[in-house]
PDB file of N, CA and C in Angstrom:
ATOM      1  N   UNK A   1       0.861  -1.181   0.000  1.00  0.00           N
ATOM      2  CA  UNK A   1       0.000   0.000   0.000  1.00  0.00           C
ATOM      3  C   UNK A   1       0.905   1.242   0.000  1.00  0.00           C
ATOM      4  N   UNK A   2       0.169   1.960  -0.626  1.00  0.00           N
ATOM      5  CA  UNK A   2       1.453   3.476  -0.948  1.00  0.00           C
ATOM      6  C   UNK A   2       1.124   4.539   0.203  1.00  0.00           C
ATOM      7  N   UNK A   3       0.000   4.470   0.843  1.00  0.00           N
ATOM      8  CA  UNK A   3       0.100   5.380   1.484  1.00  0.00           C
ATOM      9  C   UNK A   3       0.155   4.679   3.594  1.00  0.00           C
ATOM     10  N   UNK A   4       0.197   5.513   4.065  1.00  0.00           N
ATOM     11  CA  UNK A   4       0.072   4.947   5.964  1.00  0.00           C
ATOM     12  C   UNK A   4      -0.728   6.100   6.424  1.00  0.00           C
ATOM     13  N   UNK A   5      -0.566   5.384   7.385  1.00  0.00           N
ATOM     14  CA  UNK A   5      -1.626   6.574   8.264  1.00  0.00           C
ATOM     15  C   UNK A   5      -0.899   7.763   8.930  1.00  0.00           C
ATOM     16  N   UNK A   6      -1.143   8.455   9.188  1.00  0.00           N
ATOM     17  CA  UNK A   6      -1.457  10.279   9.133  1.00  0.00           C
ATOM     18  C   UNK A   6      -0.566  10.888   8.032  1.00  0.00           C
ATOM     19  N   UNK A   7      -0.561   9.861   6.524  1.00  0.00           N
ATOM     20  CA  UNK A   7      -0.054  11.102   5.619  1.00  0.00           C
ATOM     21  C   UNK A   7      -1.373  11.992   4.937  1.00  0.00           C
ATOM     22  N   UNK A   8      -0.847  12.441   4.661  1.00  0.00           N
ATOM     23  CA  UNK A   8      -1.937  13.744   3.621  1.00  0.00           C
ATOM     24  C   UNK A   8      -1.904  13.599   2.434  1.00  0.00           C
ATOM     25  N   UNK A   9      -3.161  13.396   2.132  1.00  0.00           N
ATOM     26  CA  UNK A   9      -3.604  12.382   0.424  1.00  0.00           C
ATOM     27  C   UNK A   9      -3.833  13.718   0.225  1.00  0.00           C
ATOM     28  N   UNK A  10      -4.438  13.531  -1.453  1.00  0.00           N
ATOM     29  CA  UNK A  10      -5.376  14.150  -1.658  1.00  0.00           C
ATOM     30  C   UNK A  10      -6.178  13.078  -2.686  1.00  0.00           C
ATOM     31  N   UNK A  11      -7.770  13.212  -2.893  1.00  0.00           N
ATOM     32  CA  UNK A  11      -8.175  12.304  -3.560  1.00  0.00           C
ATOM     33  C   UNK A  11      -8.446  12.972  -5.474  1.00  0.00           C
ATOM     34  N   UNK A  12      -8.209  11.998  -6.489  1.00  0.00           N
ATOM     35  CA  UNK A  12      -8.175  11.719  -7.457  1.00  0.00           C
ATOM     36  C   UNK A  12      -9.323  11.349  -8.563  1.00  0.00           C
ATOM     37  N   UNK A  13     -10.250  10.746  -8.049  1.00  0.00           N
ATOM     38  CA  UNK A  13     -11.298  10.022  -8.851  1.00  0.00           C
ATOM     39  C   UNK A  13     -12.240  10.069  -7.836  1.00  0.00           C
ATOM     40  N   UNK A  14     -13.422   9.909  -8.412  1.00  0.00           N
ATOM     41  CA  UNK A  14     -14.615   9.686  -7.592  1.00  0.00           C
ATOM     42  C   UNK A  14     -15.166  11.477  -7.330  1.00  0.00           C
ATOM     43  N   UNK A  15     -16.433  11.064  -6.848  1.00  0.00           N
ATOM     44  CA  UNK A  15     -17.313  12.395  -6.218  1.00  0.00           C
ATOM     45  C   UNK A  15     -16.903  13.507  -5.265  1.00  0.00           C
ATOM     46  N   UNK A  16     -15.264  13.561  -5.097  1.00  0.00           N
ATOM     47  CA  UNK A  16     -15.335  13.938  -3.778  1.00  0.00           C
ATOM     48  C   UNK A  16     -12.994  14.403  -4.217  1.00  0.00           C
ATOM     49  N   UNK A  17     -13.008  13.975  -5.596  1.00  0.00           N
ATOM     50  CA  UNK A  17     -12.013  14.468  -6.459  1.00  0.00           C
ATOM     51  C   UNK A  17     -11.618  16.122  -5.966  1.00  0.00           C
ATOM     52  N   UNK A  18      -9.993  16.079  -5.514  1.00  0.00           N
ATOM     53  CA  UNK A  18      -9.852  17.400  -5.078  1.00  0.00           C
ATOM     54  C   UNK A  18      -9.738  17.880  -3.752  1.00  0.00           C
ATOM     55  N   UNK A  19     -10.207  17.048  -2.961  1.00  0.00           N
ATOM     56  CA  UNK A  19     -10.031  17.154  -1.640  1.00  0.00           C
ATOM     57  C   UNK A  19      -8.997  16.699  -1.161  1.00  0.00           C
ATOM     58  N   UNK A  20      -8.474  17.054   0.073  1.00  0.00           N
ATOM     59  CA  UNK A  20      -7.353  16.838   0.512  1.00  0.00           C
ATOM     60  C   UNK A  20      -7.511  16.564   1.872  1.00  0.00           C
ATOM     61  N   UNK A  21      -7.023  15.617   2.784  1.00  0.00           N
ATOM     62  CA  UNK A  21      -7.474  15.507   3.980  1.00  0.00           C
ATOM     63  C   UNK A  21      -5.625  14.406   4.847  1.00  0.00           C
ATOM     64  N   UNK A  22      -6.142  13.830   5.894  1.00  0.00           N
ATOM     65  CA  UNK A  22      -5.063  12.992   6.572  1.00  0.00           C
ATOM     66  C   UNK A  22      -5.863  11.552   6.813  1.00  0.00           C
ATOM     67  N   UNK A  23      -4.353  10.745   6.114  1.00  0.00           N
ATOM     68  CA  UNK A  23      -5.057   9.212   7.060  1.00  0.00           C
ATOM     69  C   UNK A  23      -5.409   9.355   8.351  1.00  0.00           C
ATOM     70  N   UNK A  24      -6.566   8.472   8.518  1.00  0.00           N
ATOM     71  CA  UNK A  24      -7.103   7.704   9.681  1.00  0.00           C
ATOM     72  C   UNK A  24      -6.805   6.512  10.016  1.00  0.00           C
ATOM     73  N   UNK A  25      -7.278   5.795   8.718  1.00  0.00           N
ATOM     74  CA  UNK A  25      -6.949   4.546   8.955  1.00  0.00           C
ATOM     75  C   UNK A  25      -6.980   3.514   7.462  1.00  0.00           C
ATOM     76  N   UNK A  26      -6.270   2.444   7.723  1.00  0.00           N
ATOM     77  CA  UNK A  26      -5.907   2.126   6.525  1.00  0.00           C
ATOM     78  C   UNK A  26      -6.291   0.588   6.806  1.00  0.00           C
ATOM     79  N   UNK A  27      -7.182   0.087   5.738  1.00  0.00           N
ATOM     80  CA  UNK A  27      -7.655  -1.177   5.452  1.00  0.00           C
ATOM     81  C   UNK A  27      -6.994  -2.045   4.407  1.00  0.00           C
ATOM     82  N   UNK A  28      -5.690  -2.999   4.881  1.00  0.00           N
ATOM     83  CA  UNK A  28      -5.092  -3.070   3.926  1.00  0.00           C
ATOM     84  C   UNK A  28      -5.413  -4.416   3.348  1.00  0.00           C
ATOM     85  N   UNK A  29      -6.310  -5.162   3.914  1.00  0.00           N
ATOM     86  CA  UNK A  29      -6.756  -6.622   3.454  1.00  0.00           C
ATOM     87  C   UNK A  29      -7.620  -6.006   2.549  1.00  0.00           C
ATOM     88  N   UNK A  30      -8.208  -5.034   1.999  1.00  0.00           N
ATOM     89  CA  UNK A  30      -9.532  -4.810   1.494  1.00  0.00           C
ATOM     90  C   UNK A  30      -8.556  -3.686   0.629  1.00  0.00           C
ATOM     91  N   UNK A  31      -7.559  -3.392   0.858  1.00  0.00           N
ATOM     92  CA  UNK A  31      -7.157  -1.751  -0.162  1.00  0.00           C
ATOM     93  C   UNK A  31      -7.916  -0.361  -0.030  1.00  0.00           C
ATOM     94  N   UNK A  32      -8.476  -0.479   1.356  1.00  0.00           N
ATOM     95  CA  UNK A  32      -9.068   0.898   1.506  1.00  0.00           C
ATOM     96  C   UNK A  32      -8.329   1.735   2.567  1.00  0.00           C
ATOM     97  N   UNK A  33      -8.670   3.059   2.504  1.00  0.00           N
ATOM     98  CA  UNK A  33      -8.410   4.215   3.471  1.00  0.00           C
ATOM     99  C   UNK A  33      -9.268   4.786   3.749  1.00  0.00           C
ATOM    100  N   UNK A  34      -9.405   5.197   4.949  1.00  0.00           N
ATOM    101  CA  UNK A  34     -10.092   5.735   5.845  1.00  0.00           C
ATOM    102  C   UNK A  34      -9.753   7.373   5.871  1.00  0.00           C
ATOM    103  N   UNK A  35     -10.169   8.801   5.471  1.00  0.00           N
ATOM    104  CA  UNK A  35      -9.413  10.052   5.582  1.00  0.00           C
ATOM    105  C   UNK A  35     -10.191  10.576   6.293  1.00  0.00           C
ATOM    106  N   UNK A  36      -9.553  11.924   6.915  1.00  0.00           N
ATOM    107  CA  UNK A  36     -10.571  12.766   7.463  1.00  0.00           C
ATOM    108  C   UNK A  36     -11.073  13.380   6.472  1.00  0.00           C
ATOM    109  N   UNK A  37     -12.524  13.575   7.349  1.00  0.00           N
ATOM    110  CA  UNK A  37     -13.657  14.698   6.445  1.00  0.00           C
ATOM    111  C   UNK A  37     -13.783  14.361   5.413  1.00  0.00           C
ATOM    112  N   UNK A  38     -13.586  12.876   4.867  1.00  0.00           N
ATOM    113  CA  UNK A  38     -13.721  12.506   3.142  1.00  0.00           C
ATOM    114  C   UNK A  38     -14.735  11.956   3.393  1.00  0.00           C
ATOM    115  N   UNK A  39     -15.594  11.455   2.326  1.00  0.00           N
ATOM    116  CA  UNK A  39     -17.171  10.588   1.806  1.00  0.00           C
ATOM    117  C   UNK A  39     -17.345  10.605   3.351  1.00  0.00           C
ATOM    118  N   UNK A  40     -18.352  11.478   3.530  1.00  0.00           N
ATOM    119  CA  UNK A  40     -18.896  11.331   4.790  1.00  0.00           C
ATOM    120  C   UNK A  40     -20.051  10.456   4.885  1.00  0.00           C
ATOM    121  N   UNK A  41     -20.239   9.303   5.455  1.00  0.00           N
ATOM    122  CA  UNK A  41     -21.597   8.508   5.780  1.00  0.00           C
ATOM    123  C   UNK A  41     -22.552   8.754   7.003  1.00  0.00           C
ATOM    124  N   UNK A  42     -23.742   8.600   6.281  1.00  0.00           N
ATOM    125  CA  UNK A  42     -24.534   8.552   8.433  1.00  0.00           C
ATOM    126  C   UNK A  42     -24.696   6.962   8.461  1.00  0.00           C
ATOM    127  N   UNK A  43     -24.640   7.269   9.425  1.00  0.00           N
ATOM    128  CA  UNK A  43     -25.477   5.833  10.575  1.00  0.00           C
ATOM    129  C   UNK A  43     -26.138   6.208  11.694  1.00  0.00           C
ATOM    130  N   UNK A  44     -27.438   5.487  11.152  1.00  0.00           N
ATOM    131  CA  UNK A  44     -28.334   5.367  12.242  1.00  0.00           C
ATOM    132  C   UNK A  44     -28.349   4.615  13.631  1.00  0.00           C
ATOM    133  N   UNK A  45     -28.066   5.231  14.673  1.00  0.00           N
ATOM    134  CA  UNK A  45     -27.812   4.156  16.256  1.00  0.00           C
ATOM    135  C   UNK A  45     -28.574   4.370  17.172  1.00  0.00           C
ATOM    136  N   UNK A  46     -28.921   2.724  17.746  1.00  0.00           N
ATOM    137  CA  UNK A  46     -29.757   3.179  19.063  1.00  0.00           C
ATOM    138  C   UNK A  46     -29.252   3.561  19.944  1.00  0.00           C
ATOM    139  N   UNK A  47     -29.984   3.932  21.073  1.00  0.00           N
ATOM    140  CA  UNK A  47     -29.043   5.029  22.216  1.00  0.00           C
ATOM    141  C   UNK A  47     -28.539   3.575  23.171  1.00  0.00           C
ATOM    142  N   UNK A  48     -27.039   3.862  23.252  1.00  0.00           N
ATOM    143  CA  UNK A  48     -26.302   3.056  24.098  1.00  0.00           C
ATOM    144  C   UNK A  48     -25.746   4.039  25.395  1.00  0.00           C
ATOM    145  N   UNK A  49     -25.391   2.726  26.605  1.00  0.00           N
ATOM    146  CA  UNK A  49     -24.412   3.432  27.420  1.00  0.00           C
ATOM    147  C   UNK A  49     -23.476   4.523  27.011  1.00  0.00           C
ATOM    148  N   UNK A  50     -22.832   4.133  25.636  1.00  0.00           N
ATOM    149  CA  UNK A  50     -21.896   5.281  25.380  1.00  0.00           C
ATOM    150  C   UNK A  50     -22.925   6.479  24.383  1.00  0.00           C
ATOM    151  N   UNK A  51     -23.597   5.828  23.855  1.00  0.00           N
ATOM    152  CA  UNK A  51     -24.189   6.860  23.087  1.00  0.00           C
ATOM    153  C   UNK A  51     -25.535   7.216  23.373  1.00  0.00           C
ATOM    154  N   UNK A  52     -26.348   7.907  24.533  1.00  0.00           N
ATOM    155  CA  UNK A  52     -27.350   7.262  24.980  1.00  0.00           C
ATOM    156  C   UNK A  52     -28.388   8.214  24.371  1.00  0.00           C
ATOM    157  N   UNK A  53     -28.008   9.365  23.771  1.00  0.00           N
ATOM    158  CA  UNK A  53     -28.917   9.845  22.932  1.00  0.00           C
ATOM    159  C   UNK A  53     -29.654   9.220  21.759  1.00  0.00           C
ATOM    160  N   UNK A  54     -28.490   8.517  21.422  1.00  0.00           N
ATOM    161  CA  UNK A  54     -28.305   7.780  19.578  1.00  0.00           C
ATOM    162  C   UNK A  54     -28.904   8.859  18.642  1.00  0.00           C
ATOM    163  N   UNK A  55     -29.555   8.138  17.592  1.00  0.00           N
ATOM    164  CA  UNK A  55     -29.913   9.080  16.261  1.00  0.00           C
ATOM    165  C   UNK A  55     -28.976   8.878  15.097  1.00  0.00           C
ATOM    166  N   UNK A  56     -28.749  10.050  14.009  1.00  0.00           N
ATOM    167  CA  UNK A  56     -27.967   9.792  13.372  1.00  0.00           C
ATOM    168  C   UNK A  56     -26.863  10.753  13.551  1.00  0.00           C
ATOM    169  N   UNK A  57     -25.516   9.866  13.256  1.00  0.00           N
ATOM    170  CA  UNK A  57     -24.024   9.863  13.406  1.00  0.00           C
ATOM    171  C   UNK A  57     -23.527  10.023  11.875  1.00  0.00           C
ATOM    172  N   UNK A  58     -22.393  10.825  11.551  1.00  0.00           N
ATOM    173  CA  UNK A  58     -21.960  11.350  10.434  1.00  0.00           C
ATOM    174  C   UNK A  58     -20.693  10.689  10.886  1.00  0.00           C
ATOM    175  N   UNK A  59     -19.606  10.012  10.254  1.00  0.00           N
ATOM    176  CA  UNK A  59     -18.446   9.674   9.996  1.00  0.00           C
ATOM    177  C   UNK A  59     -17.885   9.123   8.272  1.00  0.00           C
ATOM    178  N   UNK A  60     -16.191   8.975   8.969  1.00  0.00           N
ATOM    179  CA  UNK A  60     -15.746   8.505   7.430  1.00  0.00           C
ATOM    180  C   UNK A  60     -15.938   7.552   6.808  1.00  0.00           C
ATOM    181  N   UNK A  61     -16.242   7.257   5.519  1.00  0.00           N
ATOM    182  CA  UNK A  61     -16.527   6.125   5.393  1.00  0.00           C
ATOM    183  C   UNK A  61     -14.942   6.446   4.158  1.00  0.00           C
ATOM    184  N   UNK A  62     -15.192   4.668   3.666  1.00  0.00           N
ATOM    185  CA  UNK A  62     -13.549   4.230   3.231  1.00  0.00           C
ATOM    186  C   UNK A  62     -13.627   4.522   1.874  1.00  0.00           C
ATOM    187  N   UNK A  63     -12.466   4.726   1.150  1.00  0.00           N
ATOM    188  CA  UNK A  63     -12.048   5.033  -0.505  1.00  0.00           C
ATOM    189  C   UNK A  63     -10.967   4.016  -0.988  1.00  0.00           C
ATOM    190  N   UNK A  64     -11.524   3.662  -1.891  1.00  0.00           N
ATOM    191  CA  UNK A  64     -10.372   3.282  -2.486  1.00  0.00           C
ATOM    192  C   UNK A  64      -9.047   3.492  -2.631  1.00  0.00           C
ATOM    193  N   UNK A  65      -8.059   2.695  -2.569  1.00  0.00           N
ATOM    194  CA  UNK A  65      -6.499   3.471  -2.047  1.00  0.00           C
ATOM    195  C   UNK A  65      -5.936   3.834  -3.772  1.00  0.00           C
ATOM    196  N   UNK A  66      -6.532   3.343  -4.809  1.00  0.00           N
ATOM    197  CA  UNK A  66      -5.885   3.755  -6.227  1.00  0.00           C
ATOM    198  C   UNK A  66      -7.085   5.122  -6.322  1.00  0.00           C
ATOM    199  N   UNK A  67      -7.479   5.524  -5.703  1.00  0.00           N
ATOM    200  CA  UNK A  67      -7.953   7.154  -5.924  1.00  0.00           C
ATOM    201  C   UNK A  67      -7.048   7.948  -5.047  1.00  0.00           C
ATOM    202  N   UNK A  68      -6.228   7.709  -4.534  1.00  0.00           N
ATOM    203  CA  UNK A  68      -5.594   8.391  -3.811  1.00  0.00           C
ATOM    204  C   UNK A  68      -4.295   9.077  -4.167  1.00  0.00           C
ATOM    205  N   UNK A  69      -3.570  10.117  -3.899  1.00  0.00           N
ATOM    206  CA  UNK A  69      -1.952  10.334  -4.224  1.00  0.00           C
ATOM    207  C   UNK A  69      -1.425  11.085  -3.150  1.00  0.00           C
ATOM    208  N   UNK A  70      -0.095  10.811  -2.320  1.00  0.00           N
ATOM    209  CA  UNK A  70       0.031  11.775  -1.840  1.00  0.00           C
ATOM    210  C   UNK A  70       0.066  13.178  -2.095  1.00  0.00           C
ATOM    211  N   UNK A  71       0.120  13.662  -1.508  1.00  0.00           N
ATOM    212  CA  UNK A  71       0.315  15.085  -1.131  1.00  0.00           C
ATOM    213  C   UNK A  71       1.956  15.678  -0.565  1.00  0.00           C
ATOM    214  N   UNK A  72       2.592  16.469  -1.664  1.00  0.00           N
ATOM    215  CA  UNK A  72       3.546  16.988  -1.914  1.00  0.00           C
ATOM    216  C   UNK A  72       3.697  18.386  -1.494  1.00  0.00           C
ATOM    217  N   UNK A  73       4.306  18.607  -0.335  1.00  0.00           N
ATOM    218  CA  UNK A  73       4.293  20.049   0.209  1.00  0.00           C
ATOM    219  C   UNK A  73       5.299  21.004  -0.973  1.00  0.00           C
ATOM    220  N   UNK A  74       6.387  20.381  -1.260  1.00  0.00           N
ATOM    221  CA  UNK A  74       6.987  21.420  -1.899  1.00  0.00           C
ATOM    222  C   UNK A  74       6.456  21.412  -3.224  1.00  0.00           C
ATOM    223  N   UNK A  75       5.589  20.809  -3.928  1.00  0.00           N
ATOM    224  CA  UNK A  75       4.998  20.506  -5.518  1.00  0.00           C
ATOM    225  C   UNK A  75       4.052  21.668  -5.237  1.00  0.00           C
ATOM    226  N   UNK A  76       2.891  21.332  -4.147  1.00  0.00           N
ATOM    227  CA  UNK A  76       2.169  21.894  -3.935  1.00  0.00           C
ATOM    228  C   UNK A  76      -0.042  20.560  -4.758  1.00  0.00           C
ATOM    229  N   UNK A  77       0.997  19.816  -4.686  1.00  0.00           N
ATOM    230  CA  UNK A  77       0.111  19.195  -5.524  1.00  0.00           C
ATOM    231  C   UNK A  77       0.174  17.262  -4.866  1.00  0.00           C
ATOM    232  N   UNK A  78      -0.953  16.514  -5.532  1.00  0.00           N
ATOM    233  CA  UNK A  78      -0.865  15.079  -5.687  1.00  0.00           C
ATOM    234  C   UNK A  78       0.180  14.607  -6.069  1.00  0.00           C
ATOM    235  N   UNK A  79       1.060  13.891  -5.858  1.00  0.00           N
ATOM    236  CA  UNK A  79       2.088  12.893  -6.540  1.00  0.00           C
ATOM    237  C   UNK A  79       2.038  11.538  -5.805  1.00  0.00           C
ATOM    238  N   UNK A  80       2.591  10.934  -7.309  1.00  0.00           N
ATOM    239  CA  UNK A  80       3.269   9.462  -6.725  1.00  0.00           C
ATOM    240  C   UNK A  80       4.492   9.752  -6.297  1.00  0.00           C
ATOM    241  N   UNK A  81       4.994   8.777  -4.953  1.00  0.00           N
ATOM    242  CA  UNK A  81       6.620   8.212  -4.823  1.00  0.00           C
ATOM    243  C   UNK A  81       7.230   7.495  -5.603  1.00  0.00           C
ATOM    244  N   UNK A  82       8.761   7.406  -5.368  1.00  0.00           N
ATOM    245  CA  UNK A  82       9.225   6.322  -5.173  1.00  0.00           C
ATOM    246  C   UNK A  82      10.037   5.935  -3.855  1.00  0.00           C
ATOM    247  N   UNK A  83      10.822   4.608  -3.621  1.00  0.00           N
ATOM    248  CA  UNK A  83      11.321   4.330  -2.572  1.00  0.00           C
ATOM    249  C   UNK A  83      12.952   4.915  -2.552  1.00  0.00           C
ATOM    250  N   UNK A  84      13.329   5.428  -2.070  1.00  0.00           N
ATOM    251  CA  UNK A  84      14.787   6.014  -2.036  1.00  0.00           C
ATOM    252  C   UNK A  84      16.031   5.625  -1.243  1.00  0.00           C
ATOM    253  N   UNK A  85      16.917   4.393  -1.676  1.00  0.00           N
ATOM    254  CA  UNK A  85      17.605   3.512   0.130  1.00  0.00           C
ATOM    255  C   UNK A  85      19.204   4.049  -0.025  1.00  0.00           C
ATOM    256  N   UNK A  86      19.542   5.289   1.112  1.00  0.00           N
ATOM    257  CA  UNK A  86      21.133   5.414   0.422  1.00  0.00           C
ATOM    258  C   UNK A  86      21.524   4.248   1.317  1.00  0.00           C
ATOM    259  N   UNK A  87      22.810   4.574   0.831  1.00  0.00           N
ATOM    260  CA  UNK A  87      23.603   3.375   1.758  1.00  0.00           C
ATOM    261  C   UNK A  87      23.651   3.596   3.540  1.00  0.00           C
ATOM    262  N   UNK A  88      22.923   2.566   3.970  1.00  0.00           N
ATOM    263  CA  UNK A  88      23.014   2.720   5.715  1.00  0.00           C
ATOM    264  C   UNK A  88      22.006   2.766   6.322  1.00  0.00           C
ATOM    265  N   UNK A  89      21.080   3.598   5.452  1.00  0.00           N
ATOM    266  CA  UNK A  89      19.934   4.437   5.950  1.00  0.00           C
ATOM    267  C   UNK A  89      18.296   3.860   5.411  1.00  0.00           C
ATOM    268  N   UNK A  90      17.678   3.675   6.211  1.00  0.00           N
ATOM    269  CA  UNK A  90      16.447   3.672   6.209  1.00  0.00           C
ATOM    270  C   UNK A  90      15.630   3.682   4.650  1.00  0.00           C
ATOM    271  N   UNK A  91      14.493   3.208   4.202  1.00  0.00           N
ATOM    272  CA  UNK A  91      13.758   3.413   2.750  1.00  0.00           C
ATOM    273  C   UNK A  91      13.248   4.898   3.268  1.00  0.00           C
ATOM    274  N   UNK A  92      13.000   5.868   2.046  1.00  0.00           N
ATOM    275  CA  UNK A  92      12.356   6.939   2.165  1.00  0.00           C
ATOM    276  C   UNK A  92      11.636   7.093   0.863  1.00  0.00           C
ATOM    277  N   UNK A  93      10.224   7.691   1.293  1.00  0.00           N
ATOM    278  CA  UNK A  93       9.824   8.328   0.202  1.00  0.00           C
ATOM    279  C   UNK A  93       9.791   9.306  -0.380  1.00  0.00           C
ATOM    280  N   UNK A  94      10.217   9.202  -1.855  1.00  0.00           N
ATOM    281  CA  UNK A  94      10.732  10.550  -2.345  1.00  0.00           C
ATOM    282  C   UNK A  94       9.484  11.213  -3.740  1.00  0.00           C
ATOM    283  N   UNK A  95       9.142  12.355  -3.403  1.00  0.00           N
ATOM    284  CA  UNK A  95       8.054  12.960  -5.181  1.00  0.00           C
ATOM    285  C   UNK A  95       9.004  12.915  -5.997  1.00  0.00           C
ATOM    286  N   UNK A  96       8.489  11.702  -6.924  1.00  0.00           N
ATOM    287  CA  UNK A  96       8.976  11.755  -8.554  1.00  0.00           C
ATOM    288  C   UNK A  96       8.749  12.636  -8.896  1.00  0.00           C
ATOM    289  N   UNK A  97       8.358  14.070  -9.067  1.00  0.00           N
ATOM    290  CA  UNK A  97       8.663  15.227  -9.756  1.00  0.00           C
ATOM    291  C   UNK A  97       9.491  15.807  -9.350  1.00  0.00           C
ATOM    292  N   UNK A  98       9.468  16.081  -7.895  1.00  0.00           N
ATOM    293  CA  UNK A  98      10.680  17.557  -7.621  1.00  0.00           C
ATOM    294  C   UNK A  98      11.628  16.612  -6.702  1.00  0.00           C
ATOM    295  N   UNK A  99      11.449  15.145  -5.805  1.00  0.00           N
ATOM    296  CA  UNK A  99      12.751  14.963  -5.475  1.00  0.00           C
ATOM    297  C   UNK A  99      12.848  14.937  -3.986  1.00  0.00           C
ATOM    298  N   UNK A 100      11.692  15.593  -3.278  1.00  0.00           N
ATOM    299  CA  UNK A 100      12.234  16.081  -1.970  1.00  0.00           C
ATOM    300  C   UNK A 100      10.885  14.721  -0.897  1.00  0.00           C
ATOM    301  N   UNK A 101      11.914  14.726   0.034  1.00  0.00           N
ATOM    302  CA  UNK A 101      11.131  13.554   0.851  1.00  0.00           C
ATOM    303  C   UNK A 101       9.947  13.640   1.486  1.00  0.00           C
ATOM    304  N   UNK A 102       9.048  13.185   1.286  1.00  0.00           N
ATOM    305  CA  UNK A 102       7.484  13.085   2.073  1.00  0.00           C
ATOM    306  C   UNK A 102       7.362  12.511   3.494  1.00  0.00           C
ATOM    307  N   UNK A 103       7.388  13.192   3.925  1.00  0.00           N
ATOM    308  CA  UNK A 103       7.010  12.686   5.477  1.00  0.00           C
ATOM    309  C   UNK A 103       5.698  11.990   5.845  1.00  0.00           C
ATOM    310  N   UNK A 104       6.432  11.368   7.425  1.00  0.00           N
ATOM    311  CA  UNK A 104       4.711  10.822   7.379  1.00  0.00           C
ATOM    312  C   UNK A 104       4.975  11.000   8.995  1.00  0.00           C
ATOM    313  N   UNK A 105       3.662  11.337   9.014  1.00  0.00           N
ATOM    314  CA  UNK A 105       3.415  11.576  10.951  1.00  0.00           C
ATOM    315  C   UNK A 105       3.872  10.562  11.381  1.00  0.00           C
TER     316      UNK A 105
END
C-alpha cells in the first residue's frame, strides 16, 4: 500500500475528487483508506451506554487506495513516490517530480 496513516492524500477520482485531507486509517486486506472529512456517511444508532442519545451519526466512510496520491508540500500538488535507500539508511519516500522527501506523521 502506498500510502500509511497520518499522511496527507489528496483524492483523485470519484465524487469527492480534489479534496485533501489525513489518514485515519488504513484497510489493507480490502485496499481501503479511511481520511478525514472525506465521503462522509450517516449511521443510524440506538441510544447506548456510550451513546445514549443515539440518532444519526456522520463519519468517514472508506475510498479506495488507487484514488488516492500523496500530497507533496513542496509541488504543492498530488504525486506518486518512489522508494529512495542510500547506503546505511532507512527506505524513504521521495516525489517523482521535484525529489524532496514526504514525510509521514
Amino acid at each position: 500500500m502506498h500510502v500509511r496513516k497520518g499522511d496527507t492524500v489528496v483524492v483523485i477520482a470519484g465524487k469527492e475528487k480534489g479534496k485533501r485531507g489525513r489518514v485515519l486509517r488504513v484497510l489493507s486486506g480490502k485496499g481501503r483508506v479511511v481520511v478525514e472529512r472525506i465521503s462522509m456517511i450517516k449511521r443510524h444508532t440506538k441510544p447506548t451506554q456510550r451513546n445514549p442519545r443515539g440518532g444519526i451519526l456522520e463519519k468517514e466512510g472508506s475510498l479506495e487506495a488507487s484514488n488516492l496520491a500523496l500530497w507533496c508540500g513542496k509541488c504543492g500538488a498530488g504525486r506518486r513516490c518512489r522508494v529512495d535507500i542510500k547506503e546505511g539508511r532507512k527506505k524513504r519516500r521521495v516525489c517523482v517530480k521535484c525529489g524532496s522527501v514526504i514525510e509521514s506523521a
